[in-house]
C-alpha atoms as a PDB file:
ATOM      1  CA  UNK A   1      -2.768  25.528 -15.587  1.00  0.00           C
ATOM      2  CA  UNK A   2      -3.436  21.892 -16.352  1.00  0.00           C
ATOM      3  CA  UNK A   3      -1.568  18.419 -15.363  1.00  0.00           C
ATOM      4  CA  UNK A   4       2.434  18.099 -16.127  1.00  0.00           C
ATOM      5  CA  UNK A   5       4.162  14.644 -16.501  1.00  0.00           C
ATOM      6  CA  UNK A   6       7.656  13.350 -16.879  1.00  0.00           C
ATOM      7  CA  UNK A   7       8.535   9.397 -16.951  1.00  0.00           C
ATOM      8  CA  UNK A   8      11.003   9.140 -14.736  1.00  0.00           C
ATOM      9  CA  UNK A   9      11.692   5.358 -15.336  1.00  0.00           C
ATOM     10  CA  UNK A  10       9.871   3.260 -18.005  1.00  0.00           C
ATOM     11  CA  UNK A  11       6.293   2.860 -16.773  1.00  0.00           C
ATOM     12  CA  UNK A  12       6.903   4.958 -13.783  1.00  0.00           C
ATOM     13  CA  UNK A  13       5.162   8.372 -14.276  1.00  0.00           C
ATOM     14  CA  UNK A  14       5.367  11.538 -11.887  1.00  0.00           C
ATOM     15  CA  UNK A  15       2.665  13.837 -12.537  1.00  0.00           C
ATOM     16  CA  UNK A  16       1.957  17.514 -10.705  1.00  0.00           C
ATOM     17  CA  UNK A  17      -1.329  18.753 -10.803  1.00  0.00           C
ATOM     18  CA  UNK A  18      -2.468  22.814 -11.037  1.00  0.00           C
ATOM     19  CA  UNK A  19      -2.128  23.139  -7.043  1.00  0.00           C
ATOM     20  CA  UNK A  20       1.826  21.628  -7.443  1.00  0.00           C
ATOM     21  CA  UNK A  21       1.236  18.475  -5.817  1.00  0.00           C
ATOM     22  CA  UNK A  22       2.618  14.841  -7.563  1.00  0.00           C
ATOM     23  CA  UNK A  23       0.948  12.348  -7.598  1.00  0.00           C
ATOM     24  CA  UNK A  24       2.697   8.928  -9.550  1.00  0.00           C
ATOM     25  CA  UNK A  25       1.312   6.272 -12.019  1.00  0.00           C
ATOM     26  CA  UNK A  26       2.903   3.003 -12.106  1.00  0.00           C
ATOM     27  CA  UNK A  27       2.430   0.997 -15.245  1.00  0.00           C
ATOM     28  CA  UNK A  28       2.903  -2.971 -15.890  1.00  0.00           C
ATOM     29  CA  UNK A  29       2.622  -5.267 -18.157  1.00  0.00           C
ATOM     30  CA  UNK A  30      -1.540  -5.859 -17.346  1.00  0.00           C
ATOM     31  CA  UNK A  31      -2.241  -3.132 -14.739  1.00  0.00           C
ATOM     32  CA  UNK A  32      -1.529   0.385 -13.407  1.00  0.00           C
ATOM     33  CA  UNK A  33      -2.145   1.848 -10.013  1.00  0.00           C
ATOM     34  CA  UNK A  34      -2.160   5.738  -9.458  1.00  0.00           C
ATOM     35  CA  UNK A  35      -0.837   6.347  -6.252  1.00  0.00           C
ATOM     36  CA  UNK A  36      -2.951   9.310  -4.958  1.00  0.00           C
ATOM     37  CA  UNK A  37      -4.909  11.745  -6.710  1.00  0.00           C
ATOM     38  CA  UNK A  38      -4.148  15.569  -5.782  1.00  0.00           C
ATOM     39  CA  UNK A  39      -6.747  18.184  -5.032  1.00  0.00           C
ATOM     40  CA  UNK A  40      -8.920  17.147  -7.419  1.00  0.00           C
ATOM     41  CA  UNK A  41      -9.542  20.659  -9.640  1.00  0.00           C
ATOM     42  CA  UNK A  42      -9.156  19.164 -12.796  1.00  0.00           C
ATOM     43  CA  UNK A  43     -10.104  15.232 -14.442  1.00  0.00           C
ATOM     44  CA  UNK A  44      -7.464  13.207 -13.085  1.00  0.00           C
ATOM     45  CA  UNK A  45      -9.152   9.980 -14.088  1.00  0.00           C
ATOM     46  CA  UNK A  46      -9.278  11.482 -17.645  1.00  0.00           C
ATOM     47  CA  UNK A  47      -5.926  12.473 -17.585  1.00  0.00           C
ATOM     48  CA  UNK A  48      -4.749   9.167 -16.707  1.00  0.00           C
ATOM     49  CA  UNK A  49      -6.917   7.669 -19.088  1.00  0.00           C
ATOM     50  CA  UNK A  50      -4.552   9.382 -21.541  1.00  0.00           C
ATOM     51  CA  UNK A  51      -1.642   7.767 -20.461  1.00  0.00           C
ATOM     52  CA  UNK A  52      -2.657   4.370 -20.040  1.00  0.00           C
ATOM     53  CA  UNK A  53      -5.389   2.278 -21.693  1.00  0.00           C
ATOM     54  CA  UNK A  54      -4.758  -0.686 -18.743  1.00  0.00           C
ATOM     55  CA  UNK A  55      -6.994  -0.766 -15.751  1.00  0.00           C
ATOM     56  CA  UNK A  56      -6.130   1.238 -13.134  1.00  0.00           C
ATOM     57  CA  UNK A  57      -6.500   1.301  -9.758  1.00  0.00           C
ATOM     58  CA  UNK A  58      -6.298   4.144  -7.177  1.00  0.00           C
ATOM     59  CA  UNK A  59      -4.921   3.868  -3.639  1.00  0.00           C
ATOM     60  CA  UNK A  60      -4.368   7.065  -1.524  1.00  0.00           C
ATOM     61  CA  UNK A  61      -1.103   7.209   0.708  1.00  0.00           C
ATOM     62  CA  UNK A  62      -3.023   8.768   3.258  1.00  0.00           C
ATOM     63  CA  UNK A  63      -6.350  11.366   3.851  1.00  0.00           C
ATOM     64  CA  UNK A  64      -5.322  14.362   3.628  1.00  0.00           C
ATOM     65  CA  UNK A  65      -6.791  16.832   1.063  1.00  0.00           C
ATOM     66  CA  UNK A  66      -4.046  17.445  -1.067  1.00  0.00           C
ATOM     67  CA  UNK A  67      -3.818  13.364  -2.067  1.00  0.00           C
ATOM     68  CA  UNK A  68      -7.272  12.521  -1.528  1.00  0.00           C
ATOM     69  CA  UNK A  69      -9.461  15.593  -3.314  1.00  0.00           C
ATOM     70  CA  UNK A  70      -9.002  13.913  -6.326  1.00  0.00           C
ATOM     71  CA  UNK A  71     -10.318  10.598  -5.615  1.00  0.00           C
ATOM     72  CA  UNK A  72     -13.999  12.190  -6.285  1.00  0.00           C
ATOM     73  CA  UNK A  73     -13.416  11.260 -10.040  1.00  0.00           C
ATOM     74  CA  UNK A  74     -13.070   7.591  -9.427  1.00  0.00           C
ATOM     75  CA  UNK A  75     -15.440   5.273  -8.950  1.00  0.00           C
ATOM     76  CA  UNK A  76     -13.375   3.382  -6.546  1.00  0.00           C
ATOM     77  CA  UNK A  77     -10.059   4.139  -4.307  1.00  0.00           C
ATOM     78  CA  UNK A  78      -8.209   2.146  -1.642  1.00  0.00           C
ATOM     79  CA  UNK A  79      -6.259   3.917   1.779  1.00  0.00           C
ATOM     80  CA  UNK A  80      -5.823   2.415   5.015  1.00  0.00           C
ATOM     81  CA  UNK A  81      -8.507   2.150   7.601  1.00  0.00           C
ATOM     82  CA  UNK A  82      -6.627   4.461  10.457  1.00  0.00           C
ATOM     83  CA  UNK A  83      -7.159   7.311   8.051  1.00  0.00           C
ATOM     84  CA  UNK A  84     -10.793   7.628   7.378  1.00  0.00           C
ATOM     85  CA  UNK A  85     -12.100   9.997  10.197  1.00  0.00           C
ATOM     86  CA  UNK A  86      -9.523  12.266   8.786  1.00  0.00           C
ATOM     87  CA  UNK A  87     -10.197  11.751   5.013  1.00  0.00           C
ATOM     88  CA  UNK A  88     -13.877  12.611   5.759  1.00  0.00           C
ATOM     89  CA  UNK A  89     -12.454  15.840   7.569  1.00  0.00           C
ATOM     90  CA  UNK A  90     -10.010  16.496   4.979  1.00  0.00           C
ATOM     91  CA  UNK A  91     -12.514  16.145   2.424  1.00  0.00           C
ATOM     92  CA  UNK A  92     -15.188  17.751   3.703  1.00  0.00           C
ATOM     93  CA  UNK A  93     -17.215  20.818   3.279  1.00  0.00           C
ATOM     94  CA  UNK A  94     -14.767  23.587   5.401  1.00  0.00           C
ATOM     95  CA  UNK A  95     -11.931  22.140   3.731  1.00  0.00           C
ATOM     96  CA  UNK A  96     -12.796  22.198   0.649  1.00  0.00           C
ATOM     97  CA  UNK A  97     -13.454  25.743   1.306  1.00  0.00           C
ATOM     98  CA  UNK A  98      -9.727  26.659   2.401  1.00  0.00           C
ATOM     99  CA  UNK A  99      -8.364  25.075  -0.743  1.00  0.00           C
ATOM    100  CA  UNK A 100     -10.513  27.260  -3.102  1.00  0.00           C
ATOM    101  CA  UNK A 101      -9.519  30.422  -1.161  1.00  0.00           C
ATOM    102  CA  UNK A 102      -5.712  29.148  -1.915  1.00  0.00           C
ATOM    103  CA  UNK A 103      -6.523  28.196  -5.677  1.00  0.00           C
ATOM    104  CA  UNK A 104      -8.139  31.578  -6.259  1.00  0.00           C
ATOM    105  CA  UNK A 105      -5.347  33.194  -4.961  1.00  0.00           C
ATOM    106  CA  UNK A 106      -3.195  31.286  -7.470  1.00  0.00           C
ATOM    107  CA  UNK A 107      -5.733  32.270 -10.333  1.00  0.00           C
ATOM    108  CA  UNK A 108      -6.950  28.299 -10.826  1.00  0.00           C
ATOM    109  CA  UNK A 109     -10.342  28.047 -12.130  1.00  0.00           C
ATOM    110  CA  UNK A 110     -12.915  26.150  -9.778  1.00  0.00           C
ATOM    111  CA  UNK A 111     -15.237  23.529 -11.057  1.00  0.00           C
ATOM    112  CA  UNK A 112     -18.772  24.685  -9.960  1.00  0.00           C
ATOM    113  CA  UNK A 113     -19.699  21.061  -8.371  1.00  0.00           C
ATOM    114  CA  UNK A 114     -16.108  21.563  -5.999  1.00  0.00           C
ATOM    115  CA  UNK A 115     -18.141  22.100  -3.060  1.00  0.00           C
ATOM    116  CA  UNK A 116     -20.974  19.463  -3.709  1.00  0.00           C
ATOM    117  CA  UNK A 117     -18.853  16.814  -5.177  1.00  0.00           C
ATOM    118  CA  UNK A 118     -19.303  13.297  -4.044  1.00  0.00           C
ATOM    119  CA  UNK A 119     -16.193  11.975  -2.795  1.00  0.00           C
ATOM    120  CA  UNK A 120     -16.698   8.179  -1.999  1.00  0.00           C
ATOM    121  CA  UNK A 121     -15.162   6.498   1.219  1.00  0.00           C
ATOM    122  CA  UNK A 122     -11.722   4.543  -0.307  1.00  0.00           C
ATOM    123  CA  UNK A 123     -12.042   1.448   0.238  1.00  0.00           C
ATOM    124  CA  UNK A 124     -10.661   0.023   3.616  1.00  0.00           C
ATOM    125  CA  UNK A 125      -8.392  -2.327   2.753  1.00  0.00           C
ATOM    126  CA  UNK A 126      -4.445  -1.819   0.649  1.00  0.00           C
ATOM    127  CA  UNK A 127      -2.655  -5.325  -0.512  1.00  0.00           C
ATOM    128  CA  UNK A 128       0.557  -6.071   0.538  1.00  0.00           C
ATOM    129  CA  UNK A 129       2.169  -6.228  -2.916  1.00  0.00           C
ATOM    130  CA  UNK A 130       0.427  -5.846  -6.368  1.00  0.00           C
ATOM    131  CA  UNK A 131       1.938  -7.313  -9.367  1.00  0.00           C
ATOM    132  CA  UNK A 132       1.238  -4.895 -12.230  1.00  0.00           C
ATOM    133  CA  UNK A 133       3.629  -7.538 -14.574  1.00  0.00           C
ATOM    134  CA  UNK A 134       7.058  -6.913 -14.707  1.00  0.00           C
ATOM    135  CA  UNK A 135       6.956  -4.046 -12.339  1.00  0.00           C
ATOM    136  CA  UNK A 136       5.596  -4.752  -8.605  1.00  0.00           C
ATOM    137  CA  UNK A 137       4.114  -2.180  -6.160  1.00  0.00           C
ATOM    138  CA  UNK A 138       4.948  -3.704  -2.114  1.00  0.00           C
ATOM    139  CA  UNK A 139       2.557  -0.803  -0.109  1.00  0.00           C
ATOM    140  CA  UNK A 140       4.003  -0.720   3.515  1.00  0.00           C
ATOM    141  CA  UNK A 141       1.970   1.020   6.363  1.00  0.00           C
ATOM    142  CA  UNK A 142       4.435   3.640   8.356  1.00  0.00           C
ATOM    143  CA  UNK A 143       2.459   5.576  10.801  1.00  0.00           C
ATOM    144  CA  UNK A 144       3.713   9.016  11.371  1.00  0.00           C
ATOM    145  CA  UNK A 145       2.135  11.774   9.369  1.00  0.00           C
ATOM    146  CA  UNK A 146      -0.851  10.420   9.620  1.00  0.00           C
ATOM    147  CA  UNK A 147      -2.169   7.158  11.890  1.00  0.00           C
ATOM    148  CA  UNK A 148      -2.996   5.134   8.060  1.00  0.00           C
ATOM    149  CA  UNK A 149      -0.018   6.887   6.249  1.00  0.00           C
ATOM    150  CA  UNK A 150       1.746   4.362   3.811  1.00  0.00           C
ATOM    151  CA  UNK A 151       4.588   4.391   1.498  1.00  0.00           C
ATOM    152  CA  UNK A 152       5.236   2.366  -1.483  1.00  0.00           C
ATOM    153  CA  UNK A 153       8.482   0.426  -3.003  1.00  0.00           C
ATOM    154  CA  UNK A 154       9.499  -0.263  -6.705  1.00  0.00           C
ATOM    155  CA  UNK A 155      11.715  -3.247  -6.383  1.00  0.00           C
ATOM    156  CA  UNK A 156      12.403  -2.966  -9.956  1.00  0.00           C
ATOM    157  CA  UNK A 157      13.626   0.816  -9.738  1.00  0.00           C
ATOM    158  CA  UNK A 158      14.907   0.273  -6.219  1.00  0.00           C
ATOM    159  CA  UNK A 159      12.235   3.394  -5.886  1.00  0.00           C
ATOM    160  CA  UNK A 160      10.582   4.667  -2.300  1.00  0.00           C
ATOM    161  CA  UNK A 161       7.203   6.538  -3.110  1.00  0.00           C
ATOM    162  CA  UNK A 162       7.725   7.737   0.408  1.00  0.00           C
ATOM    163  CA  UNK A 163       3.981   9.667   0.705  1.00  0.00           C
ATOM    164  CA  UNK A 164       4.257  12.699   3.007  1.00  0.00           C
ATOM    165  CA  UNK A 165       6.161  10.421   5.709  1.00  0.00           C
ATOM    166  CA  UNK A 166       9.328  11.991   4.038  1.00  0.00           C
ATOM    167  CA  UNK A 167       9.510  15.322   2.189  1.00  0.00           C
ATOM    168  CA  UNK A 168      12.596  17.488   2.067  1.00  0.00           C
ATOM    169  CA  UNK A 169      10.095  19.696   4.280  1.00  0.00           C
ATOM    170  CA  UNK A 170       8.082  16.831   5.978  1.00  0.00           C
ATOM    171  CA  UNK A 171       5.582  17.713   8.362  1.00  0.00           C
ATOM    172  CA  UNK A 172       4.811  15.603  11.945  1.00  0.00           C
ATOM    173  CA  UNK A 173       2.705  18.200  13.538  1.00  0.00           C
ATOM    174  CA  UNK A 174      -0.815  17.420  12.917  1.00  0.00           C
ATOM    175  CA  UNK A 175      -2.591  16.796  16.073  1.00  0.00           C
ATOM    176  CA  UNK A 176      -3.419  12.906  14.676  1.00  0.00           C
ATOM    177  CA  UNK A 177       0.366  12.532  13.245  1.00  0.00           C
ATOM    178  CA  UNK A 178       2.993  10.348  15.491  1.00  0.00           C
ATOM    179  CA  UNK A 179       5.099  12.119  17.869  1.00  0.00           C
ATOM    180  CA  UNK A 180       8.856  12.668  15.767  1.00  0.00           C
ATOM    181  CA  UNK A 181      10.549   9.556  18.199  1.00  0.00           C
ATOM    182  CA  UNK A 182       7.913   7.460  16.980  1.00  0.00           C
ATOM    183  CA  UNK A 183       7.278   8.654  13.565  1.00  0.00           C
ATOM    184  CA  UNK A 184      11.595   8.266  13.517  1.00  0.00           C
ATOM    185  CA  UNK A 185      11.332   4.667  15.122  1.00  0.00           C
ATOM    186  CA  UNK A 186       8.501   3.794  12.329  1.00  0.00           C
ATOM    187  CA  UNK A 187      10.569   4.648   9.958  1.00  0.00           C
ATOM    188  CA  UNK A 188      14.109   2.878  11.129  1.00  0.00           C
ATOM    189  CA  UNK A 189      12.351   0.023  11.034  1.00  0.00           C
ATOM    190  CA  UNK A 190      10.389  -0.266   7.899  1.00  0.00           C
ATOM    191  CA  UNK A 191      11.397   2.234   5.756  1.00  0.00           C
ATOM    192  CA  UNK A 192      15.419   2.697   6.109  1.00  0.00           C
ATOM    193  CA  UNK A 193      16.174  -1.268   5.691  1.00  0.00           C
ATOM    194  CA  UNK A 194      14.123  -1.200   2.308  1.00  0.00           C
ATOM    195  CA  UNK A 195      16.951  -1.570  -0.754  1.00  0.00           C
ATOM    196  CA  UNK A 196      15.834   1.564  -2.140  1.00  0.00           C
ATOM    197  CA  UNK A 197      18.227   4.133  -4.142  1.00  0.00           C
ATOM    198  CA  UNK A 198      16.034   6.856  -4.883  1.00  0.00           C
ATOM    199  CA  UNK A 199      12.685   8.506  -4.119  1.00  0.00           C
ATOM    200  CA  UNK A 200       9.789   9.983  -5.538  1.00  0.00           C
ATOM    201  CA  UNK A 201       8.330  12.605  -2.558  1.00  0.00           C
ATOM    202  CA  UNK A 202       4.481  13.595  -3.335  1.00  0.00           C
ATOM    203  CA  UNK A 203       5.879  17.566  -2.774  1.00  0.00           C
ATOM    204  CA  UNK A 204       8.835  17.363  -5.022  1.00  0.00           C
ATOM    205  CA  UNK A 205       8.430  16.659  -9.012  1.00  0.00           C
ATOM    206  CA  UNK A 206      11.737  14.998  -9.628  1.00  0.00           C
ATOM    207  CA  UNK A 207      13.473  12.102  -8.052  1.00  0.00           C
ATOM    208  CA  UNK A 208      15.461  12.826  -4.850  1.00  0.00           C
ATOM    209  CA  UNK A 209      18.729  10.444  -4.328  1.00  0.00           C
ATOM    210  CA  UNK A 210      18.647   8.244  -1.454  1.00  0.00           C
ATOM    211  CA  UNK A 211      21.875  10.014   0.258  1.00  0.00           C
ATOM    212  CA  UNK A 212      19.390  13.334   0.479  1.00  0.00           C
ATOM    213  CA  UNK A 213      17.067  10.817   2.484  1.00  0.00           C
ATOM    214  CA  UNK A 214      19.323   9.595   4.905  1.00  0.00           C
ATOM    215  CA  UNK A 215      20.946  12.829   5.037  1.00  0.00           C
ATOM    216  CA  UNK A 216      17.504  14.188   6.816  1.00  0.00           C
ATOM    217  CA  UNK A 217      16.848  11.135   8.839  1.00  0.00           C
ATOM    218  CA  UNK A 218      20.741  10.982  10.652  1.00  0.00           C
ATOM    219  CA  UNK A 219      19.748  15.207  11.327  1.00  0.00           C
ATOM    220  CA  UNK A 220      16.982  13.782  13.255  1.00  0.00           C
ATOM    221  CA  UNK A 221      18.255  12.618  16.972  1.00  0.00           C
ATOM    222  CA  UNK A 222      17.586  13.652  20.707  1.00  0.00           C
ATOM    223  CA  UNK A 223      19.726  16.236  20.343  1.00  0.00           C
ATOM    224  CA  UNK A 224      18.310  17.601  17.777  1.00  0.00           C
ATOM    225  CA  UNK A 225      14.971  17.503  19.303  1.00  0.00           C
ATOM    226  CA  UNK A 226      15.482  19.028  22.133  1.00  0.00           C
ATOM    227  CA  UNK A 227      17.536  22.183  20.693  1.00  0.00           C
ATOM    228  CA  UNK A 228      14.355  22.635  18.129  1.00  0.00           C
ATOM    229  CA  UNK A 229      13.075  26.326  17.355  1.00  0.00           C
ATOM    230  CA  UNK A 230      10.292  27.106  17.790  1.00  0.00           C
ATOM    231  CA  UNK A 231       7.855  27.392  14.902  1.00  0.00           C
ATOM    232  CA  UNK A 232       4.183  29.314  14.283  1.00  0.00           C
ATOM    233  CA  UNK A 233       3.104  26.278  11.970  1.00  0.00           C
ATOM    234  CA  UNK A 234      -0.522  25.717  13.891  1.00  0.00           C
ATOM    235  CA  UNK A 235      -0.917  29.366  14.984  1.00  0.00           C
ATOM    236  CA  UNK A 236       0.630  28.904  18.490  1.00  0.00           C
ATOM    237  CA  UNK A 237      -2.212  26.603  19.812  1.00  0.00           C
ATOM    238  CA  UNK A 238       0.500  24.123  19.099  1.00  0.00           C
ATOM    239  CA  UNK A 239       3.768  23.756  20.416  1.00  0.00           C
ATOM    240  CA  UNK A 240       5.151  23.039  16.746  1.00  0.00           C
ATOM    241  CA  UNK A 241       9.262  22.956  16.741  1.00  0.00           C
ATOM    242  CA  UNK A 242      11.541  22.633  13.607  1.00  0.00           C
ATOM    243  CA  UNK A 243      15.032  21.459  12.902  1.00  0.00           C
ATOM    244  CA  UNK A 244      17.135  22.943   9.714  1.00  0.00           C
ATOM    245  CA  UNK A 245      18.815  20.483   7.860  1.00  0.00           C
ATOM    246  CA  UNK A 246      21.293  21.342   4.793  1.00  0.00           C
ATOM    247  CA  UNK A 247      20.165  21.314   1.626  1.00  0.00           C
ATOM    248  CA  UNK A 248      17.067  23.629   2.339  1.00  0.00           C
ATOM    249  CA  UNK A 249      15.575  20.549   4.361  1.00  0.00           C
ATOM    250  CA  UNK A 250      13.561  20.801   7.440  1.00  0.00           C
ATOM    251  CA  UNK A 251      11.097  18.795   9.678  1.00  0.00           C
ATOM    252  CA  UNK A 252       8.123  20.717  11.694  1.00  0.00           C
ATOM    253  CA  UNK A 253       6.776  18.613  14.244  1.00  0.00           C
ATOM    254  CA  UNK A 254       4.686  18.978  17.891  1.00  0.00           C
ATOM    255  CA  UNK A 255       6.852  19.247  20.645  1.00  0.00           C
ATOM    256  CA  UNK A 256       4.746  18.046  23.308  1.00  0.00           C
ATOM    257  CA  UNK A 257       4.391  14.253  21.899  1.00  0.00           C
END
């Protein structure tokens, strides 16, 4: 199973890789940036290379394997600094070990060098805003998934690339992710006011309308909270609770924070 793609607006390109995660290329006028990089099975670079002949650069949402696996075929990536202790986690050795188990089990073929890849340290440092020309990428820290988790707006498209902050199934449980209050508060105030209309989730390959976003964040409220089932996300060494929100939604997230 190799890469899929589908332009979902001109120069905006969603592409899943053989695991199912997305991962989206943003093209200008004199630039691209690919905005993660998936697990990192197959050539992402040359698959981009394919798409685009403008330079490209790479900046990872957050450091987690799924988003970050990939980055071992680029010279060069960019994440924020509150995520490296888990990108070297997330990238290392016992990880990469899980995610072959899970890609055998899904009959992927694994490169021999998975293990032994070099996966270079991104970069410390994300602009604000990058002007690709005529299309403009504004890259907005919002802790909550993860301490250095980001999400990025399309003013153009009036587009959220909302990371794994927000998922239809968006998880807050990890012991370094935000409490729900917080990772809720994060987002009222810098990712709700944003004029966006639509959004492209890392977990879902088509564009989600911005009523199914607010949908999920209004389910999410003390109430809710407290009344929470419990969940066996974690394996119990974890107090993880979940809340059911319509249209097969739902938000796992640690109890005790």
């Amino acid at each position: 199973m190799a890469f899929t793609h589908q332009e979902i607006f001109p120069g905006v390109i969603q592409i899943k890789d053989c695991m199912g995660v997305c991962m989206t290329l943003l093209k200008g006028e004199k630039e691209a940036v690919l905005i993660d990089t998936g697990y990192g099975f197959e050539d992402v670079d040359a698959y981009v290379r394919q798409l685009t002949e403008l330079p490209i650069s790479v900046i990872l949402t957050h450091g987690h394997h799924d988003h970050a696996l990939g980055a071992g075929w680029f010279e060069k990536t960019r994440m924020l600094p509150e995520d490296a202790e888990e990108f070297r986690l997330r990238t290392g050795t016992e990880q990469r070990e899980r995610v072959i188990a899970q890609a055998r089990e899904k009959g992927i073929v694994i490169p021999d060098d998975y293990l032994t890849r070099s996966i270079p340290m991104p970069d410390a440092s994300v602009p604000e805003e990058k002007d690709l020309g005529g299309l403009t990428a504004r890259f907005i820290h919002v802790p909550g998934h993860t301490p250095g988790s980001l999400v990025v707006f399309v003013p153009e498209y009036s587009l959220l690339l909302s990371g794994d902050d927000w998922n239809p199934c968006t998880w807050i449980w990890f012991p370094i992710s935000s409490g729900i209050r917080e990772w809720k508060r994060n987002m009222e105030e810098r990712v709700i006011p944003l004029p966006f209309t639509c959004v492209l989730c890392p977990h879902k390959y088509d564009l989600q309308p911005r009523e199914k976003f607010d949908r999920f964040m209004n389910a999410i409220n003390d109430g809710s909270i407290e009344t929470a089932e419990k969940d066996m996300l974690g394996g119990g060494e974890i107090d993880t609770r979940h809340i059911l929100i319509p249209d097969d939604m739902i938000i796992v997230f640690d109890y005790r924070k």
